[in-house]
C-alpha atoms as a PDB file:
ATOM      1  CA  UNK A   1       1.371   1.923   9.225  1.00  0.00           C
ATOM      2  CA  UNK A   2       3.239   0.862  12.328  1.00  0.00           C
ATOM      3  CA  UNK A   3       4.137   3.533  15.295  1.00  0.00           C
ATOM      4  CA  UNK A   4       8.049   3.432  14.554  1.00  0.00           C
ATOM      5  CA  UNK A   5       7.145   4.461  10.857  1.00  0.00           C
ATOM      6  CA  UNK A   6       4.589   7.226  11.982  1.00  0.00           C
ATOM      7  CA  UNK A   7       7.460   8.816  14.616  1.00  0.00           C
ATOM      8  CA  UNK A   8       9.700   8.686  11.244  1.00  0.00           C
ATOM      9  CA  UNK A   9       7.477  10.476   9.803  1.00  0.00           C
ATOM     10  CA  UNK A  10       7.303  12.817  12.585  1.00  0.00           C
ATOM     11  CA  UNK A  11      10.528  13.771  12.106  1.00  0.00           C
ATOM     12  CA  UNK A  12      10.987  13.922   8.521  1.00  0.00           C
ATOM     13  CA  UNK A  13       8.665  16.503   8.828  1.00  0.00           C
ATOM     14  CA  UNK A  14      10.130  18.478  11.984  1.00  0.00           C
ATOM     15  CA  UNK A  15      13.131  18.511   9.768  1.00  0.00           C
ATOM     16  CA  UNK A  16      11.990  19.459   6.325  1.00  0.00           C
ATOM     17  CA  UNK A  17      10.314  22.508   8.584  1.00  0.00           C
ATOM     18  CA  UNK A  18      13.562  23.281   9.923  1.00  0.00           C
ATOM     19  CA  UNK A  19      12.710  22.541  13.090  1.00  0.00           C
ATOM     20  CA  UNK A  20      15.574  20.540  14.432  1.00  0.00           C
ATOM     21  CA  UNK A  21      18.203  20.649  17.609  1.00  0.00           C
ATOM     22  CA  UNK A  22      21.199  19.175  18.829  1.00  0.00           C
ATOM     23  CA  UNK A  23      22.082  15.986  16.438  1.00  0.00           C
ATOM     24  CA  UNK A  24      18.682  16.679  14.436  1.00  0.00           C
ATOM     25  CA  UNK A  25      16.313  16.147  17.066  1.00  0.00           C
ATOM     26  CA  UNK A  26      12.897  18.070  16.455  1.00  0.00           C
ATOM     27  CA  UNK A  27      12.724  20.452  19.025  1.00  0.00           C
ATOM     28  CA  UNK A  28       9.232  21.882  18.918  1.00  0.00           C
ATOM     29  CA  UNK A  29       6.047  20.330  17.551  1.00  0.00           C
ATOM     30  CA  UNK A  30       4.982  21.377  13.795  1.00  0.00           C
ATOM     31  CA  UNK A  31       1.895  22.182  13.398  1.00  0.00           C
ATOM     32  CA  UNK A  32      -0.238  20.186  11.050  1.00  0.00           C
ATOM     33  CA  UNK A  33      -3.584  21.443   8.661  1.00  0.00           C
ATOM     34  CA  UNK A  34      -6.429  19.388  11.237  1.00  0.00           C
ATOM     35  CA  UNK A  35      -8.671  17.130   9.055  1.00  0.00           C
ATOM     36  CA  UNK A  36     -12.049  18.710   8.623  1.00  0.00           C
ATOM     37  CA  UNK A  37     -15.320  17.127   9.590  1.00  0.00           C
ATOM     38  CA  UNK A  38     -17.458  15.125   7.812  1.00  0.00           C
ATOM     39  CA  UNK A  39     -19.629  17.353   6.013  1.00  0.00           C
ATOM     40  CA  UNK A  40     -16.429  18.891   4.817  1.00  0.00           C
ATOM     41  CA  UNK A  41     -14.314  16.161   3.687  1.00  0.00           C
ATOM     42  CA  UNK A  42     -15.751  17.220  -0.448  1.00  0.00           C
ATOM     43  CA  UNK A  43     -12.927  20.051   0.529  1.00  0.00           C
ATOM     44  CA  UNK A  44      -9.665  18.096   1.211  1.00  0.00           C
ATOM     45  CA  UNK A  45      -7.894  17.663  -1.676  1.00  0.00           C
ATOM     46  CA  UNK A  46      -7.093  13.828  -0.603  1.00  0.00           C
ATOM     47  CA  UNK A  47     -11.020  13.090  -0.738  1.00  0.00           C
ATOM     48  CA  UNK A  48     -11.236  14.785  -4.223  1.00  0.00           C
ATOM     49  CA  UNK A  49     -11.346  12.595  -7.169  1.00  0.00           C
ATOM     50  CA  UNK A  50      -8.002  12.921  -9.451  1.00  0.00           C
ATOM     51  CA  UNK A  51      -7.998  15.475 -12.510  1.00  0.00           C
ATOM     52  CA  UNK A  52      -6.191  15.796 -15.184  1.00  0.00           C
ATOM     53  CA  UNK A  53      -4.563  19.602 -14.757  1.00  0.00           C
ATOM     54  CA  UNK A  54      -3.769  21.694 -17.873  1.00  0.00           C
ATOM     55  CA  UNK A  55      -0.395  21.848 -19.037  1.00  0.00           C
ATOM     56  CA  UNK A  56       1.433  24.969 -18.269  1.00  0.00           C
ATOM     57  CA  UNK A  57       3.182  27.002 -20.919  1.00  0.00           C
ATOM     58  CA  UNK A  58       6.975  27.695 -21.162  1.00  0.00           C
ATOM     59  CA  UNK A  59       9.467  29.316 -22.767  1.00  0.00           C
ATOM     60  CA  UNK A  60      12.061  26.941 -23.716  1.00  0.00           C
ATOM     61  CA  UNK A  61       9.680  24.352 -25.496  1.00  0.00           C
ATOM     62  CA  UNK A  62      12.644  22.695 -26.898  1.00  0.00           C
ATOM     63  CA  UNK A  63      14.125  20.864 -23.947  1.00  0.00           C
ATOM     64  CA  UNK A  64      10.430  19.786 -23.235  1.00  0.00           C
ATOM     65  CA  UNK A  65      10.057  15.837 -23.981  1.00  0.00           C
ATOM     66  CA  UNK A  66       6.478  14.539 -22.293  1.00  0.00           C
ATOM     67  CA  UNK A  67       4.197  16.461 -20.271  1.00  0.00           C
ATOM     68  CA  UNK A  68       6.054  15.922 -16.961  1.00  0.00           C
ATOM     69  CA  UNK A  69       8.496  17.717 -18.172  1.00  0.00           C
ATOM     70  CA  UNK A  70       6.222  20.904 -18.298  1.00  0.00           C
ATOM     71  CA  UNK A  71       5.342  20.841 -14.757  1.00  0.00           C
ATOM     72  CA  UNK A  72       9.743  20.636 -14.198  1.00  0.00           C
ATOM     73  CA  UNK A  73      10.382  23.198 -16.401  1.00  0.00           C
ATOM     74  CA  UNK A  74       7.382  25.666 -14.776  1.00  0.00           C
ATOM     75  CA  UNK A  75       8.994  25.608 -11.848  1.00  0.00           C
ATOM     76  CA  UNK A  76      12.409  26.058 -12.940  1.00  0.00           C
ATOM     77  CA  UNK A  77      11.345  28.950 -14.997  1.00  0.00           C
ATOM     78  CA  UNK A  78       9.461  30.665 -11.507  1.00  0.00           C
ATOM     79  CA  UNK A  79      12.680  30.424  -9.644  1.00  0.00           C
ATOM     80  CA  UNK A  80      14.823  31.466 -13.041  1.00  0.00           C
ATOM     81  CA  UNK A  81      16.578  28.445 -13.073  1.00  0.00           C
ATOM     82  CA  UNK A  82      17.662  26.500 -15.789  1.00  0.00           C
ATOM     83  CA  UNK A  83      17.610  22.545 -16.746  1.00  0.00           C
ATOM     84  CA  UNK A  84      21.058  20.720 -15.464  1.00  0.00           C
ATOM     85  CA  UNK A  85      23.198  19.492 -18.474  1.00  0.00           C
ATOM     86  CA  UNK A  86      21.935  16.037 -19.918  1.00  0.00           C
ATOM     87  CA  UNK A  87      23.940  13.199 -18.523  1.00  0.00           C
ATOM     88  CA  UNK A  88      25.830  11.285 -20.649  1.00  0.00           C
ATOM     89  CA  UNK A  89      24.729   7.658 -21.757  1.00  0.00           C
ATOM     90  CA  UNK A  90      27.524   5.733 -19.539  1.00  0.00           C
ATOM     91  CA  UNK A  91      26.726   7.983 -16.562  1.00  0.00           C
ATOM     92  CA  UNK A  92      23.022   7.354 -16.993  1.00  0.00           C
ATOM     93  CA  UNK A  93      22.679   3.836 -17.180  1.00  0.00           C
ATOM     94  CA  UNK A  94      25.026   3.813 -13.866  1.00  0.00           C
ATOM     95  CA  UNK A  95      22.105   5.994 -12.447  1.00  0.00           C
ATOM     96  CA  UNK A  96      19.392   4.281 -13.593  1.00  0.00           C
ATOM     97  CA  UNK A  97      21.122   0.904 -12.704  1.00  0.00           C
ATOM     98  CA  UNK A  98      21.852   1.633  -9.016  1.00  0.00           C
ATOM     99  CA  UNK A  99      18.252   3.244  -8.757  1.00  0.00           C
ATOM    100  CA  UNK A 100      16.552   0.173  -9.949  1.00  0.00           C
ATOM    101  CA  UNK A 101      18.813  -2.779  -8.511  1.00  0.00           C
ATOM    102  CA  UNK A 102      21.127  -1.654  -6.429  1.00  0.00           C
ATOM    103  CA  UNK A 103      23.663  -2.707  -8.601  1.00  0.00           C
ATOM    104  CA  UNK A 104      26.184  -1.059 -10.948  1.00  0.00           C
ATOM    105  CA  UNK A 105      26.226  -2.270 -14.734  1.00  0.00           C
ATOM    106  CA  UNK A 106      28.826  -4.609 -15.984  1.00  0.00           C
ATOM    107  CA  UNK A 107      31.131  -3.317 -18.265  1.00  0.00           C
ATOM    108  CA  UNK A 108      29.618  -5.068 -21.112  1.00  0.00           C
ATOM    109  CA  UNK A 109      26.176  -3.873 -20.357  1.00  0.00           C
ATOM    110  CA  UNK A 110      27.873   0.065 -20.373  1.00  0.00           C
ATOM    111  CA  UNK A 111      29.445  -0.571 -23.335  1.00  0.00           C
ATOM    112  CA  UNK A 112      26.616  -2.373 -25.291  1.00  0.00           C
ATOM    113  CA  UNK A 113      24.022   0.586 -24.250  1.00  0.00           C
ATOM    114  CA  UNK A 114      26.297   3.586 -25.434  1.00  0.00           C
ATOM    115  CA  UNK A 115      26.652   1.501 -28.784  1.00  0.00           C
ATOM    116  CA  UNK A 116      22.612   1.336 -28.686  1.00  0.00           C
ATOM    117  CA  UNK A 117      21.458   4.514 -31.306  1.00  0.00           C
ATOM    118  CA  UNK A 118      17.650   3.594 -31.475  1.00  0.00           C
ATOM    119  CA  UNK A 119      15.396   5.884 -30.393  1.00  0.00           C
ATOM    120  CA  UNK A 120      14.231   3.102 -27.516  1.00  0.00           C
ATOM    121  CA  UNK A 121      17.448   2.505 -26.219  1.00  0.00           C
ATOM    122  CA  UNK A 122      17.160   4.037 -22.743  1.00  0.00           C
ATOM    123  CA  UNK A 123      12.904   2.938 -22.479  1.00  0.00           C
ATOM    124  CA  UNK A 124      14.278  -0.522 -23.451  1.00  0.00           C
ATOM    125  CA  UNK A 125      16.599  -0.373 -20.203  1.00  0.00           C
ATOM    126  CA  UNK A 126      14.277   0.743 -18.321  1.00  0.00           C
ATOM    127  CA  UNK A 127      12.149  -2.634 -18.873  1.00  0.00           C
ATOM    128  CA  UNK A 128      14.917  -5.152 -18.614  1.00  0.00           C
ATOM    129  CA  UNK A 129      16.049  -3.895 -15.236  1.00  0.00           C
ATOM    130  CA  UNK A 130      12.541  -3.629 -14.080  1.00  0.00           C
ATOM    131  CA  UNK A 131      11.856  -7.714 -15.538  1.00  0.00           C
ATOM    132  CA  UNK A 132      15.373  -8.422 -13.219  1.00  0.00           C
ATOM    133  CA  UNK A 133      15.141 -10.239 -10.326  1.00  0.00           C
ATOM    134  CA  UNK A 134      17.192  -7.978  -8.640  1.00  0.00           C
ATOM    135  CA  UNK A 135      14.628  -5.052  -8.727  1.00  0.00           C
ATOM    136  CA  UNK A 136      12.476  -6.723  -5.896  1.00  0.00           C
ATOM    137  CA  UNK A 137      15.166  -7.427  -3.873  1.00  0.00           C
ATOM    138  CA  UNK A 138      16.379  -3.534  -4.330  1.00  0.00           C
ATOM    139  CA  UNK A 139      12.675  -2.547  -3.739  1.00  0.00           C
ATOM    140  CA  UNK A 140      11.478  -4.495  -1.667  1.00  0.00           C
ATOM    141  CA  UNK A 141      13.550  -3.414   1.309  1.00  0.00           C
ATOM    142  CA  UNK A 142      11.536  -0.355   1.730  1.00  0.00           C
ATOM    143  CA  UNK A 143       8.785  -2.056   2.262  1.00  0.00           C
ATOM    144  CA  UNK A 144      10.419  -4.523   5.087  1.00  0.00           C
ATOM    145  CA  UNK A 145      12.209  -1.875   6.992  1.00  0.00           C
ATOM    146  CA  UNK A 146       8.714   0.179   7.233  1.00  0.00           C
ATOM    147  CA  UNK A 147       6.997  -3.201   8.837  1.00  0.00           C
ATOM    148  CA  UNK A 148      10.088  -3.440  10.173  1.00  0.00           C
ATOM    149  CA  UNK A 149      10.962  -7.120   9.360  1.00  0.00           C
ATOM    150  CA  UNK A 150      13.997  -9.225  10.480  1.00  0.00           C
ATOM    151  CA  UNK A 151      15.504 -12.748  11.045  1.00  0.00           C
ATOM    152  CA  UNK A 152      15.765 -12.481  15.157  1.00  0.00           C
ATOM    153  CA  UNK A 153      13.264 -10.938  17.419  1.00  0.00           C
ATOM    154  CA  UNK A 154      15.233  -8.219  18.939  1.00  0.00           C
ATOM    155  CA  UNK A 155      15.233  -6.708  22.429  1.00  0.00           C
ATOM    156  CA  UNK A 156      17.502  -8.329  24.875  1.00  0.00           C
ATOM    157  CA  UNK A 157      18.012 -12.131  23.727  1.00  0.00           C
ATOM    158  CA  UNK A 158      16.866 -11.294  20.285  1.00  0.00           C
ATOM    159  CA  UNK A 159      16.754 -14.811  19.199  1.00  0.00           C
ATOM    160  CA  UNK A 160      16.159 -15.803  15.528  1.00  0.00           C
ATOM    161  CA  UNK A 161      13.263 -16.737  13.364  1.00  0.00           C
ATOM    162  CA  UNK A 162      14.680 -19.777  11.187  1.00  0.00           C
ATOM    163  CA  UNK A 163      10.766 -19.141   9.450  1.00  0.00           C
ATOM    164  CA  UNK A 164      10.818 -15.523   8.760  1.00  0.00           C
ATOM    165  CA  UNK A 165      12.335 -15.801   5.078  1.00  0.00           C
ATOM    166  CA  UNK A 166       8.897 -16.767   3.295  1.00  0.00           C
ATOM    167  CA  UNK A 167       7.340 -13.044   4.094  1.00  0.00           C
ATOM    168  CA  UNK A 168      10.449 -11.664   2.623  1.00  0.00           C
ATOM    169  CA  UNK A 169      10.114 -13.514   0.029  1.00  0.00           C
ATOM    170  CA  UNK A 170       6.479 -13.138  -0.647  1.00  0.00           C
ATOM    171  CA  UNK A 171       7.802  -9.368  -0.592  1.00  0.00           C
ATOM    172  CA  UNK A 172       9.849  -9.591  -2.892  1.00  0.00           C
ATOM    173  CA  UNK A 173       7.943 -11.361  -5.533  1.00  0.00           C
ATOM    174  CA  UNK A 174       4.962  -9.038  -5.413  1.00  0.00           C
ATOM    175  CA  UNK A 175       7.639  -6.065  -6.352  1.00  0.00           C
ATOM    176  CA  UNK A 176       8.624  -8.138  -9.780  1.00  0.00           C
ATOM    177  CA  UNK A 177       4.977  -9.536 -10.074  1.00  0.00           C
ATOM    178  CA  UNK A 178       4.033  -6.033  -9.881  1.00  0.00           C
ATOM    179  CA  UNK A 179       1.283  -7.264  -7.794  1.00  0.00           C
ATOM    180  CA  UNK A 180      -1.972  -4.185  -7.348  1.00  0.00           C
ATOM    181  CA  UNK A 181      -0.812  -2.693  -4.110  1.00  0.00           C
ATOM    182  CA  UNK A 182      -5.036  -3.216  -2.835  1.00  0.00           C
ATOM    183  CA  UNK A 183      -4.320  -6.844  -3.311  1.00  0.00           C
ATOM    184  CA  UNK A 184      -0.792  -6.305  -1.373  1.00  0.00           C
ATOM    185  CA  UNK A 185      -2.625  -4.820   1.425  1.00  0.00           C
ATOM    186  CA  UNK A 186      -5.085  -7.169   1.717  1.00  0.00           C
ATOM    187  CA  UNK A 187      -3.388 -10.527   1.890  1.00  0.00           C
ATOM    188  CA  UNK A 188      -1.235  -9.166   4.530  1.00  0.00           C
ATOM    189  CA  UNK A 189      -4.388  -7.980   6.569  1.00  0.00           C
ATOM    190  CA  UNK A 190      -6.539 -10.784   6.232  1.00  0.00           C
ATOM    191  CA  UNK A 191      -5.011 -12.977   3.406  1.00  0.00           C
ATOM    192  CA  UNK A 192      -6.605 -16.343   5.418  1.00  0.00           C
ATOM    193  CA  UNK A 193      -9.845 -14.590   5.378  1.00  0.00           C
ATOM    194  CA  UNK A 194     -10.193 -13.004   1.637  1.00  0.00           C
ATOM    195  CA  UNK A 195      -7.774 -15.623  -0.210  1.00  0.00           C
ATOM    196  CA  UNK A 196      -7.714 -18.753   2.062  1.00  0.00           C
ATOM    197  CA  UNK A 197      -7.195 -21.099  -0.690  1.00  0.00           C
ATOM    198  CA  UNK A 198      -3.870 -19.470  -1.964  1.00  0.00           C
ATOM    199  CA  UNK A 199      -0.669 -19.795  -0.286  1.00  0.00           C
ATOM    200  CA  UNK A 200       0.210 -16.461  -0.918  1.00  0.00           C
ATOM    201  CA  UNK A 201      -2.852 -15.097   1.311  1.00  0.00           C
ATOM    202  CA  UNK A 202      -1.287 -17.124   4.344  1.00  0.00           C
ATOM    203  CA  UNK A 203       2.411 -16.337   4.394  1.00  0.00           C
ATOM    204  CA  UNK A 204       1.538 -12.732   3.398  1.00  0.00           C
ATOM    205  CA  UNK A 205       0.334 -12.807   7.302  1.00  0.00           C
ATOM    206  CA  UNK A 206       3.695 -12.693   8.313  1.00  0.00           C
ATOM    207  CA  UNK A 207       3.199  -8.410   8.050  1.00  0.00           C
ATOM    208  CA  UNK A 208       1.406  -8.949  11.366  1.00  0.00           C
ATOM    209  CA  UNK A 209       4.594 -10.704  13.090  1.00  0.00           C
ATOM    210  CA  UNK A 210       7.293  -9.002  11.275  1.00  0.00           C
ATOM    211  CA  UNK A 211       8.032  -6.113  14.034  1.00  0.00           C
ATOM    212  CA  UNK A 212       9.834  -6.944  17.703  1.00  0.00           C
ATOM    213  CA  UNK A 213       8.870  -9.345  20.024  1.00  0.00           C
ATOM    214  CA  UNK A 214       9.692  -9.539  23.988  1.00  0.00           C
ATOM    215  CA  UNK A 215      10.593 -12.794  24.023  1.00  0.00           C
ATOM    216  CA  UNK A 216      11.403 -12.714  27.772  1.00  0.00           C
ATOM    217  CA  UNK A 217       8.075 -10.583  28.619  1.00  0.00           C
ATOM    218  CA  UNK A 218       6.022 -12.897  26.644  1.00  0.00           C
ATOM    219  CA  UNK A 219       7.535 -16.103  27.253  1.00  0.00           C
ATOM    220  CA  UNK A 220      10.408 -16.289  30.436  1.00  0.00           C
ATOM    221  CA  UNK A 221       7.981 -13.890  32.398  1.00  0.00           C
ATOM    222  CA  UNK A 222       4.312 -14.395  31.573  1.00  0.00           C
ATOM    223  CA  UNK A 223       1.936 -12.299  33.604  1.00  0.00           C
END
């Protein structure tokens, strides 16, 4: 992770702690558990291996639908709060539209899932706006603004990159491939080293490149 996406961090968690100032500004450090030593490390839950809890019991067992739900409806219950009304089908495919793509629905696709009564109908949404195109390009935004990738170099001339598209690209593809994120990693770390017989291991380099660049400090006035 870069240093512009560990200071957003930073703050995220100054103000999640409350501890912001004038126009949200952290104004005091916040204090962080410290990582324990080696011989510890068995302790930290982020070195444990996963387990599968036990499901908690609740009272209203009705509104329950998958085990997920338990875990919602626990804490609900603890803070004696109850589920929020179920949304109706033209307001949920809006939702789940705009979460997924970016997009709203057309009016035929509103119409043609509130006239859908199988017991699939919303799963079957689900899928066919994850298979769309337009879920990587949604998506895969995220991941460019944390590497912070753009067409021009920034700073004071910021001049473009007419070959920056390909890494975007790349980006996007591996969101609608659904492409292992281990594999993601590593052909944007060393993709000419672990895969240099596949395109994609060379123009997933462009990670390395995508932030700023001084053009004049590096270029106009070389040291």
């Amino acid at each position: 992770m870069k240093s512009g996406s560990i200071i957003l961090l930073g703050w995220l968690a100054c103000a999640q702690a409350g501890v912001t100032g004038e126009a949200g500004v952290p104004t005091k450090q916040v204090e962080k558990p410290a990582l324990p030593r080696d011989g510890k490390k068995a302790d930290w839950w982020s070195f444990k291996p996963a387990a599968r809890p036990a499901l908690p019991e609740v009272r209203n067992k009705k509104w329950v639908r998958n085990p997920i739900d338990l875990f919602i409806l626990t804490k609900l219950e603890q803070e004696k709060l109850s589920p929020s009304r179920e949304a109706d089908r033209r307001t949920l495919i809006r939702r789940l539209s705009f979460d997924l793509t970016g997009l709203p629905p057309s009016p035929e696709e509103v119409e043609r899932f509130i006239a859908d009564h199988s017991p699939k109908a919303y799963e079957n949404l689900v899928d066919r706006l994850l298979d769309s195109p337009r879920y990587g390009e949604r998506w895969a935004r995220h991941w460019l603004d944390t590497v912070h990738f753009a067409d021009t170099h920034g700073y004071d001339k910021d001049k473009t990159r007419p070959n920056a598209w390909p890494y975007r690209d790349y980006v996007i593809r591996a969101f609608n491939q659904d492409k292992p994120y281990s594999r993601f990693v590593e052909e944007q770390l060393a993709g000419d080293v672990l895969f240099p017989d596949e395109p994609e291991g060379i123009v997933a380099l462009g990670f390395i490149v995508a932030g700023q660049w001084d053009y004049v400090g590096h270029v106009e006035l070389p040291i």
